[in-house]
Protein backbone atom coordinates (compact mmCIF):
# COMPACT_ATOMS: atom_id res chain seq x y z
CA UNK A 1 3.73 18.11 13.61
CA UNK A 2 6.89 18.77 15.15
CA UNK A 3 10.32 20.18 13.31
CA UNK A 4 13.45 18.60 14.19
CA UNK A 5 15.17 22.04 15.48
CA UNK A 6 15.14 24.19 17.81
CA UNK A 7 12.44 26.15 16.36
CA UNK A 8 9.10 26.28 16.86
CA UNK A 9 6.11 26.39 14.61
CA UNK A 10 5.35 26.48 10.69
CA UNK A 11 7.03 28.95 8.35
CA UNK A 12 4.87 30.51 6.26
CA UNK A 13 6.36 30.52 2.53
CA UNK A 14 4.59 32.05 -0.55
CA UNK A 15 3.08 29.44 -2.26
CA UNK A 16 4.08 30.41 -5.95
CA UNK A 17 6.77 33.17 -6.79
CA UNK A 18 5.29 36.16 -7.76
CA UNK A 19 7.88 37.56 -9.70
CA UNK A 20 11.35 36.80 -11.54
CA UNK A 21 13.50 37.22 -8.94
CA UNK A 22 11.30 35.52 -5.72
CA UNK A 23 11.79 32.41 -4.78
CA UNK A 24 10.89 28.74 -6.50
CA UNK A 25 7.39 27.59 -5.56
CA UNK A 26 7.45 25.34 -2.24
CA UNK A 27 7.46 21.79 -2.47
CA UNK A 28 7.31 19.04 0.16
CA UNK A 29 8.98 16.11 -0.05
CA UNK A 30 7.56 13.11 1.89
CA UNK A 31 10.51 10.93 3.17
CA UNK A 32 10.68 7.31 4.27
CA UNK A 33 14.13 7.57 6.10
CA UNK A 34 14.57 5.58 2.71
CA UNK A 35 17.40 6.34 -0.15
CA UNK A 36 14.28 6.59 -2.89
CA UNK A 37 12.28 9.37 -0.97
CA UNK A 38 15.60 10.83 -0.34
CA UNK A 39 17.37 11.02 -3.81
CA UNK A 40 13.86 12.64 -4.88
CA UNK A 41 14.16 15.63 -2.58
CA UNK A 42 17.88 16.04 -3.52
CA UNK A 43 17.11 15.93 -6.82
CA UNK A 44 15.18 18.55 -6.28
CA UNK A 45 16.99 20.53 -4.17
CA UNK A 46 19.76 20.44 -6.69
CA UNK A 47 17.46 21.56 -9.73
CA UNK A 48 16.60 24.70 -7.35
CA UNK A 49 13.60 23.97 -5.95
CA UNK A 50 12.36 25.08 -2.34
CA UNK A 51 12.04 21.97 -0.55
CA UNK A 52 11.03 20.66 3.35
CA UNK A 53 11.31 17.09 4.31
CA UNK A 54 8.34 16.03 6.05
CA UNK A 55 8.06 12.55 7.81
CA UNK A 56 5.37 10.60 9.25
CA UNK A 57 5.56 8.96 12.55
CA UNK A 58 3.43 5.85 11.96
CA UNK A 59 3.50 4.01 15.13
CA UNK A 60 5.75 3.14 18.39
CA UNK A 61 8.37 0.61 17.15
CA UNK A 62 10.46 1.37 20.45
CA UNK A 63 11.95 -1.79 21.68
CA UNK A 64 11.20 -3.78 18.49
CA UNK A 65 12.82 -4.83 15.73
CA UNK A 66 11.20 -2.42 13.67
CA UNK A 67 13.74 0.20 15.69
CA UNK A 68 16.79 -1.29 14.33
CA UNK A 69 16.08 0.29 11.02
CA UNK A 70 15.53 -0.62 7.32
CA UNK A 71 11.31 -0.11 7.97
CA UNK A 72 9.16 2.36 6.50
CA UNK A 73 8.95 5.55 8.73
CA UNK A 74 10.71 3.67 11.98
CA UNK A 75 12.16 5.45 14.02
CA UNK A 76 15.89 4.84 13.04
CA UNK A 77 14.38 5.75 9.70
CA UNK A 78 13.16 9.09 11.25
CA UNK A 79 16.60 9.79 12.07
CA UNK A 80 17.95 9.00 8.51
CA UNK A 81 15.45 11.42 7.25
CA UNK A 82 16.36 14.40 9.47
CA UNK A 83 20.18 13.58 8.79
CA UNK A 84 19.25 13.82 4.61
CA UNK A 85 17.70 17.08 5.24
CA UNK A 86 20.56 17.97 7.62
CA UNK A 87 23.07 17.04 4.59
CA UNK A 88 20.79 18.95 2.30
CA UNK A 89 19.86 21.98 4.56
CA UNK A 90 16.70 21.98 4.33
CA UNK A 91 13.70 22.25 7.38
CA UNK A 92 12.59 18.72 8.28
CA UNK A 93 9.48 17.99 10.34
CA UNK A 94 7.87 15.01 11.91
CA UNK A 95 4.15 14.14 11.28
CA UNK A 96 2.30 12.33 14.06
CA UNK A 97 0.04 10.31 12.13
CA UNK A 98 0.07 7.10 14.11
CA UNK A 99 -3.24 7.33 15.63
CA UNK A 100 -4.76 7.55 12.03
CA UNK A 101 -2.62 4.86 10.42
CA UNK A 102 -3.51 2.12 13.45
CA UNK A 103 -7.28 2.39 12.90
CA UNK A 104 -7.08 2.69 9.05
CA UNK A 105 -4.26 0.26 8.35
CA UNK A 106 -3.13 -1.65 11.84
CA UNK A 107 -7.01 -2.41 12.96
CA UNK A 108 -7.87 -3.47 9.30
CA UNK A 109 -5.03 -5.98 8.73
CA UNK A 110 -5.94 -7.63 12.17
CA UNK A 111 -9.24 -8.00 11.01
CA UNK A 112 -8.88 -8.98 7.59
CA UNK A 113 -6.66 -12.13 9.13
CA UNK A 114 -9.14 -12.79 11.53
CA UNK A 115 -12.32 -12.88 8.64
CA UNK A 116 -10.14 -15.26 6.72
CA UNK A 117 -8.76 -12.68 4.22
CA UNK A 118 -5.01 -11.55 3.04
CA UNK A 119 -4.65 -7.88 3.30
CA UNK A 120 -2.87 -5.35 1.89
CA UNK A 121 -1.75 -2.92 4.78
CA UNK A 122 0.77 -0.78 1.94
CA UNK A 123 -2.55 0.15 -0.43
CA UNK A 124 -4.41 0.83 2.52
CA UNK A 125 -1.59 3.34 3.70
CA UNK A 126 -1.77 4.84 0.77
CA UNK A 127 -5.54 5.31 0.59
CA UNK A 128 -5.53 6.79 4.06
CA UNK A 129 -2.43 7.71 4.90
CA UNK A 130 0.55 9.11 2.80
CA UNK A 131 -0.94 11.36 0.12
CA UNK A 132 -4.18 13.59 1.79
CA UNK A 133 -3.09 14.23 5.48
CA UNK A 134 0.37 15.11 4.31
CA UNK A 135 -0.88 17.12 1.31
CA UNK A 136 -3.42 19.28 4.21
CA UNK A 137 -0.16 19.65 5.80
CA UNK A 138 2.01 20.75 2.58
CA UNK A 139 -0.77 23.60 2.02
CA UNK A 140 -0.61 24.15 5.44
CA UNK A 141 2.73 25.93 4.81
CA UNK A 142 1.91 27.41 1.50
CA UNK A 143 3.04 24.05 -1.17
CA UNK A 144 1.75 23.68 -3.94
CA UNK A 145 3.12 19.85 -4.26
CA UNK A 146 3.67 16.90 -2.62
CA UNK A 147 6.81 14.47 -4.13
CA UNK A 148 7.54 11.01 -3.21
CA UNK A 149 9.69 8.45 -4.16
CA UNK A 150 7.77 6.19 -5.35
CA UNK A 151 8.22 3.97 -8.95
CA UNK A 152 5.47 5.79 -10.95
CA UNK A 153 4.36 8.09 -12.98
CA UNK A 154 2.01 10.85 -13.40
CA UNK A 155 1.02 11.80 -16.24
CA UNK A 156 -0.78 14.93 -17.29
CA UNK A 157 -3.22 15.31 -19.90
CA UNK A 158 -5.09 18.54 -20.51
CA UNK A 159 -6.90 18.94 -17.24
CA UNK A 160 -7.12 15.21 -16.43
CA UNK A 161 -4.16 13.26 -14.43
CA UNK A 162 -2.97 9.68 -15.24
CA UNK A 163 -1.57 7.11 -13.35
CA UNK A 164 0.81 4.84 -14.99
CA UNK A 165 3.91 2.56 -14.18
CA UNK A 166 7.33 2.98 -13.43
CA UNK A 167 9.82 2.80 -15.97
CA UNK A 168 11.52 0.21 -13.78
CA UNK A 169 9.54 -2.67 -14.37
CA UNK A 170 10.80 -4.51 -11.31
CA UNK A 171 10.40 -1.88 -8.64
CA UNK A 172 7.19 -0.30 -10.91
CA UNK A 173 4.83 0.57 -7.68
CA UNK A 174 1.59 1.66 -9.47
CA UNK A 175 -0.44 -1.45 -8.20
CA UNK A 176 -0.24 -0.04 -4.60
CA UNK A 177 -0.91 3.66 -5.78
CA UNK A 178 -4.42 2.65 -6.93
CA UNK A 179 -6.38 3.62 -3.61
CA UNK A 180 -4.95 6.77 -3.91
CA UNK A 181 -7.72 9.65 -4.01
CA UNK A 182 -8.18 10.86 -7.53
CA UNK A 183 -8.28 14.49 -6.92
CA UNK A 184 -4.77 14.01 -5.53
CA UNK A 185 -2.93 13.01 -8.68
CA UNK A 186 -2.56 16.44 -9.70
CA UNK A 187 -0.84 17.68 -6.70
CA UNK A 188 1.36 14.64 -6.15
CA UNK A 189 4.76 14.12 -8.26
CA UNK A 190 7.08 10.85 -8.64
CA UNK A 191 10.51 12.15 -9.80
CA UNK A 192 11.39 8.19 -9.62
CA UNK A 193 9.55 7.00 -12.05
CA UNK A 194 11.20 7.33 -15.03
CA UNK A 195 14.27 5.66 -13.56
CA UNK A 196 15.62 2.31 -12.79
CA UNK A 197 16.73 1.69 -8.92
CA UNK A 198 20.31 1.35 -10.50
CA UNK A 199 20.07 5.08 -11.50
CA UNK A 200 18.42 5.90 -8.46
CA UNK A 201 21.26 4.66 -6.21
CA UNK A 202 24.11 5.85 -8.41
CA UNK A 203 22.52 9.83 -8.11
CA UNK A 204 22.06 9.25 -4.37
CA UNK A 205 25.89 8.30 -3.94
CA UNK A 206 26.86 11.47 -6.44
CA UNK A 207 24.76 13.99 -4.10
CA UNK A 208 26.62 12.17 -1.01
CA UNK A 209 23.65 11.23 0.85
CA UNK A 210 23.91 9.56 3.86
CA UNK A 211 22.02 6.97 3.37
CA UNK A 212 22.78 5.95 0.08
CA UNK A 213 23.85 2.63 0.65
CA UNK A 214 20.86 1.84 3.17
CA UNK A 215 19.32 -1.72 2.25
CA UNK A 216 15.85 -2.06 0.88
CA UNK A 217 12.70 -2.70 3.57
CA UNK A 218 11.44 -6.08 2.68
CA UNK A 219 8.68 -6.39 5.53
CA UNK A 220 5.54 -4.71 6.71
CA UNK A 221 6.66 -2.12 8.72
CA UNK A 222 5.03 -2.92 11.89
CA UNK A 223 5.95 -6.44 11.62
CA UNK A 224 9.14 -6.35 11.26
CA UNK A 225 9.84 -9.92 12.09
CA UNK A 226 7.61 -11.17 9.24
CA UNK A 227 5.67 -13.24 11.79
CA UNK A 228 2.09 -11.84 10.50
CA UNK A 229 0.01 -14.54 12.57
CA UNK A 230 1.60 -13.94 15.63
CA UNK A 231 1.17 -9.66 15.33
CA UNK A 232 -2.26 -10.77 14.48
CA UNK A 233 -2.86 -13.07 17.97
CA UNK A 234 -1.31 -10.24 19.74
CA UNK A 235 -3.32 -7.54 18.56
CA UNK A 236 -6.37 -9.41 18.96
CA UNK A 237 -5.75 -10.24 22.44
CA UNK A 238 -5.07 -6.46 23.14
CA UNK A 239 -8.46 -5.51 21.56
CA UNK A 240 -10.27 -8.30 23.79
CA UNK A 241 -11.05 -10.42 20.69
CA UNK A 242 -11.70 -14.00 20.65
CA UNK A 243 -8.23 -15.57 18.97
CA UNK A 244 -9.23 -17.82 15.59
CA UNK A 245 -9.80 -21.82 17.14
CA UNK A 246 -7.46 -24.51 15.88
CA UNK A 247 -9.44 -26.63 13.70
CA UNK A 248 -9.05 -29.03 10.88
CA UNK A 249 -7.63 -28.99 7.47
CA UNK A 250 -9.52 -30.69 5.35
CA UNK A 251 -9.27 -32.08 1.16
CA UNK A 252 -11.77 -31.21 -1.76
CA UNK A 253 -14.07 -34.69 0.05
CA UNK A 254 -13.99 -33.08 3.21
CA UNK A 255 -11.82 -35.91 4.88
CA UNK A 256 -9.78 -34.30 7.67
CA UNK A 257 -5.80 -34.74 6.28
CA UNK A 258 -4.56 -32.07 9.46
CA UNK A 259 -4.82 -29.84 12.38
CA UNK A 260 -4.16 -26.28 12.46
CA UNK A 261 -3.97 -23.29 15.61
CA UNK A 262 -6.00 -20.69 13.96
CA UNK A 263 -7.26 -19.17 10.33
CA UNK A 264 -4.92 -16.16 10.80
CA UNK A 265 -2.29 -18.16 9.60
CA UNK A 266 -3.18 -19.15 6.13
CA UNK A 267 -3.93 -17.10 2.66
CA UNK A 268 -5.63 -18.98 -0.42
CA UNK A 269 -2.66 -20.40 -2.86
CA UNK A 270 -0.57 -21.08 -0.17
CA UNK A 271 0.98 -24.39 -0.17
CA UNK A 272 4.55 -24.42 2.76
CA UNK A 273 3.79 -24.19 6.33
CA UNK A 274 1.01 -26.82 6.06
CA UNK A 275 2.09 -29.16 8.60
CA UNK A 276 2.47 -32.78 8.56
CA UNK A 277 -0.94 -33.61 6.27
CA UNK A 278 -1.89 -36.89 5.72
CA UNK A 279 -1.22 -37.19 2.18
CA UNK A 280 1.76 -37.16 -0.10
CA UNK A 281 0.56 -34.72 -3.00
CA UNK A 282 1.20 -31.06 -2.51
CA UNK A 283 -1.50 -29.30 -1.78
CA UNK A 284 -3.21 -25.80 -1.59
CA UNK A 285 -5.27 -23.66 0.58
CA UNK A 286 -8.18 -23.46 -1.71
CA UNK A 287 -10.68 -22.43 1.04
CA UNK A 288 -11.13 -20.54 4.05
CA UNK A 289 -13.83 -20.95 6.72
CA UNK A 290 -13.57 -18.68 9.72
CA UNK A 291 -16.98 -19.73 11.11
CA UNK A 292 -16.00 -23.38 11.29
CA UNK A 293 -12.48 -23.10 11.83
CA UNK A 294 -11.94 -24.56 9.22
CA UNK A 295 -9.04 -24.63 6.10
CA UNK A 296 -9.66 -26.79 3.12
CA UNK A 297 -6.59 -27.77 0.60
CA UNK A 298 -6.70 -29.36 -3.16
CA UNK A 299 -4.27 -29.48 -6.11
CA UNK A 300 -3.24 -25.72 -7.45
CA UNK A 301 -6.44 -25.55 -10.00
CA UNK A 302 -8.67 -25.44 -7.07
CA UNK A 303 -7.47 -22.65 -5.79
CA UNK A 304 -7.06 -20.67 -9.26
CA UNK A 305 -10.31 -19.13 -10.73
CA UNK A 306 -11.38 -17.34 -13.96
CA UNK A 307 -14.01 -15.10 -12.49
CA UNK A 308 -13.43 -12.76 -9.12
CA UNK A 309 -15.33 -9.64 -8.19
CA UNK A 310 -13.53 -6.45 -7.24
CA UNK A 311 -15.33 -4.85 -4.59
CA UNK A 312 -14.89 -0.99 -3.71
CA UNK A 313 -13.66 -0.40 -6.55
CA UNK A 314 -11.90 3.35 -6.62
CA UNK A 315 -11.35 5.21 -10.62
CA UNK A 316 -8.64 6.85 -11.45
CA UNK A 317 -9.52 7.35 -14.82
CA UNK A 318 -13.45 7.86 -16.27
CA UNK A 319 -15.93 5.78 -15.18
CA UNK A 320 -17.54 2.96 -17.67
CA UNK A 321 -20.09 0.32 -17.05
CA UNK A 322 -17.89 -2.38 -19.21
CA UNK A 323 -14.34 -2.79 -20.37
CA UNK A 324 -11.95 -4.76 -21.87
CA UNK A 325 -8.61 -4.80 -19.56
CA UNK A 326 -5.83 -6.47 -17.63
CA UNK A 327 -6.26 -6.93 -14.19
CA UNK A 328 -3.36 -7.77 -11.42
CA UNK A 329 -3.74 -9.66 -8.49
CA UNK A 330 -0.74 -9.27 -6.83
CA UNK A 331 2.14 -7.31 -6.66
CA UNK A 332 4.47 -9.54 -8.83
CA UNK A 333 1.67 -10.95 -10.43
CA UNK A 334 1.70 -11.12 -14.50
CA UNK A 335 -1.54 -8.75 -16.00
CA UNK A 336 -4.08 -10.96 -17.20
CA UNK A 337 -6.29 -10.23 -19.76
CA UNK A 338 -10.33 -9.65 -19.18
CA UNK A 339 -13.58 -8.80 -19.81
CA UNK A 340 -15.08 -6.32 -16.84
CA UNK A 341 -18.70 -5.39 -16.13
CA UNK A 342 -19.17 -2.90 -13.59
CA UNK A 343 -22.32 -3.68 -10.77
CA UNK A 344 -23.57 -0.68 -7.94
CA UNK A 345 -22.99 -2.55 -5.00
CA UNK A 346 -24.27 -2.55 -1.20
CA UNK A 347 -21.98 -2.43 1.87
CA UNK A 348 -20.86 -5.60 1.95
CA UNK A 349 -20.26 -7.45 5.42
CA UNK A 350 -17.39 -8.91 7.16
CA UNK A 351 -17.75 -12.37 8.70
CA UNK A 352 -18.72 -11.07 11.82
CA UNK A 353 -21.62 -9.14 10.17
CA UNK A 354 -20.44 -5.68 10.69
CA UNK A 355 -20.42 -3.45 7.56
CA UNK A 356 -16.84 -3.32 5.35
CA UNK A 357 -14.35 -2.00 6.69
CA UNK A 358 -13.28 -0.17 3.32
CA UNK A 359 -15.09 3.62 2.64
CA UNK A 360 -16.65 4.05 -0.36
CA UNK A 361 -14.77 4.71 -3.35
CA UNK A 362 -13.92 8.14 -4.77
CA UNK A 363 -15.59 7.59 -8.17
CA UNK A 364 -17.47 10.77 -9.01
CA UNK A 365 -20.62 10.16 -7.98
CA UNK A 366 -20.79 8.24 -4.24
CA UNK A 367 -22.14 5.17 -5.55
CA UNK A 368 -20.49 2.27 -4.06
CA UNK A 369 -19.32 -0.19 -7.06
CA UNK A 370 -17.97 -3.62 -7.43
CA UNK A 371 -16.64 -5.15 -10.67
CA UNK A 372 -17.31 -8.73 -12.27
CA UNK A 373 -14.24 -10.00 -13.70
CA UNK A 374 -14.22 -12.35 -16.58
CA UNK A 375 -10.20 -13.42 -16.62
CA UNK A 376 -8.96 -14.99 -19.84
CA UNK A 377 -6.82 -17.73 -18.03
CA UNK A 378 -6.64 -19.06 -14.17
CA UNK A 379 -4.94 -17.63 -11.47
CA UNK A 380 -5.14 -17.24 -7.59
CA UNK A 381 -6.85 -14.76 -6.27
CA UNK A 382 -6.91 -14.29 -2.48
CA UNK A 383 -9.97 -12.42 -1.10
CA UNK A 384 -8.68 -8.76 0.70
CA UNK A 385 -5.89 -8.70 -1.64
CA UNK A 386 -5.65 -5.86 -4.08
CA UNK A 387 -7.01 -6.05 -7.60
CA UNK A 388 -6.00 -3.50 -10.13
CA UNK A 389 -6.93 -2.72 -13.63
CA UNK A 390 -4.76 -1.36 -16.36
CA UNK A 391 -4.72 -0.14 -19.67
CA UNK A 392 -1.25 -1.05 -21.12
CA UNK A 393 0.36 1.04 -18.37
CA UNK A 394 -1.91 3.10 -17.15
CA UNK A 395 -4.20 2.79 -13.75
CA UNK A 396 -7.74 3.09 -14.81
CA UNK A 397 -9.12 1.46 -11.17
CA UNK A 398 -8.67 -0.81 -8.54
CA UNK A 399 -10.73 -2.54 -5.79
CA UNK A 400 -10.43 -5.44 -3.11
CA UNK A 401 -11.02 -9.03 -3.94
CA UNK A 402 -14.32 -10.17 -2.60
CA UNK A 403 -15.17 -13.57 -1.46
């Protein structure tokens, strides 16, 4: 962890005050290089707290796209954090997590595309990467808390934590919070979340950041070209892995209708960048069959399904054995109502018949659990994507869409 001045080392602050007159209990702020994570800390800052910026250095974007800015923790966006903390003067370091985030988020989205699946590299992040190693850190120098900018809330009640939507229901974040560890919640804070982005950026112009006006990152942020199939036949040929065949495409009777240069390049539900198939209704990807290179397409209701199983699942409320919920496939996806029986479940295995990539969940007791889903109407639900379960607005648990 490096600080961006001259100075060298950690200061050591007391973690709470210890009387009236000593000063605010320490709090880190994790920024982005972003104006969210930004107008957090100077909110902060301006209600008196002690603040440090800390930001992680995810990977080496040098020479890419990725460097031009407008990407989560890329280096331009390391630079637009130190020159908020600079503006706000407060100490800013640099965490060098990028070793960490390639094999827990960089290997697994390379091979989730390979086994056929659609990950989700931003839940896995947060699982892995943003809340514990930068909360070690934060106690490191005596903090007691760890803020973010993120669009939800935390809610406490009594001794327990809850994690619940944003008040902004169209930048609300919670479905990618879910993997965070449990026994974080009560260390972590979201100052955003009762705020619309409108509010957000209005506060962050008032306080004269400097990046106040910075545009939104729409991309993963290590590919920041959006071309996920060709990352993925990159990264595979620097690992020595086979790349996925070309193969056929082939309809619900198994006729061949197309041709296609790999797997990697398709996600159940999706129905552009097909190619030129030999028949004139629009079609799905309904199926996908790494083994036989092989993608199979139908009308929309073959792809959609009323039962799924959530494997890994991860609490963040109390355990049960059955519920009645919502569950969200996807980000922008509408909650669907549904019955939910929880199973203990074995490792499962990837197509390549090594064990899941995914630890075991941190549900209390170090049982590895799935969840049967029972949805009350259709809907597509890509295996590797994220599945979530909520009460009204609150996060009771989340998982991975199995096969």
């Amino acid at each position: 962890m490096s600080r961006t001045s001259s100075n060298q080392g950690l200061p050591q602050y007391p973690g709470r005050a210890s009387s009236a007159h000593a000063a605010p209990p320490l709090v880190v702020a994790a920024l982005s290089g972003g104006v969210d994570s930004a107008a957090a800390a100077a909110l902060l800052v301006e209600q008196g707290h002690q603040v440090v910026g800390m930001t992680m250095r995810l990977y080496d974007a040098r020479g890419t796209a990725a460097s031009a800015g407008g990407r989560c923790c890329g280096p331009r966006d390391v630079e637009d954090a130190r020159a908020v903390c600079a503006h706000l003067g407060i100490p800013h370091y640099v965490v060098d997590l990028a070793a960490e985030f390639g094999a827990a988020v960089v290997d697994d989205f390379v091979e989730a595309y390979l086994s056929g699946e659609t990950p989700n590299p931003c839940v896995k992040c947060n699982q892995h990467i943003k809340f514990t190693p930068l909360l070690a850190r934060a106690r490191a120098i005596g903090a007691d808390v760890l803020v973010t900018g993120h669009y939800a809330q935390i809610v406490a009640r009594g001794a327990d934590h809850e994690l619940r939507r944003g008040r902004d229901a169209g930048k609300d974040q919670s479905y990618f919070l879910f993997s965070m560890p449990r026994a974080d919640l009560a260390a972590v804070r979201f100052p955003l979340g009762g705020m619309t982005k409108d509010e957000v950026r209005s506060h962050a112009q008032r306080l004269g950041l400097p990046n106040a006006a910075k545009p939104e990152s729409q991309e993963i942020c290590f590919v920041p070209d959006g071309d996920h199939a060709g990352f993925v036949s990159a990264q595979a040929l620097r690992r020595g892995r086979a790349l996925p065949s070309p193969g056929a495409i082939v309809d619900e009777s198994g006729a061949v209708v197309g041709h296609h240069d790999g797997v990697h390049r398709f996600t159940l539900g999706q129905h552009r960048g097909l190619g030129n198939l030999a028949t004139r209704d629009k079609r799905y990807v309904t199926a996908i069959d790494p083994a036989r290179a092989e993608v199979r397409v139908g009308p929309r209701a073959a792809a959609e399904r009323t039962e799924l199983t959530i494997r890994d699942l991860r609490w963040l409320s109390p355990p049960r054995v059955q519920l009645s919920a919502s569950v969200q496939v996807r980000h922008r996806g509408t909650p669907i109502r549904a019955e939910i029986r929880i199973e203990s479940d074995p490792p499962a295995r990837s197509a390549a018949g090594q064990s899941d990539r995914s630890p075991p969940p941190l549900d209390g007791t170090g049982v590895l659990e799935r969840a049967v889903v029972q949805l009350a109407e259709p809907t597509v639900a890509a295996p590797g994507q994220a599945a979530v379960i909520y009460d009204g607005d609150r996060v009771l648990a989340g998982g991975w869409i199995a096969r």
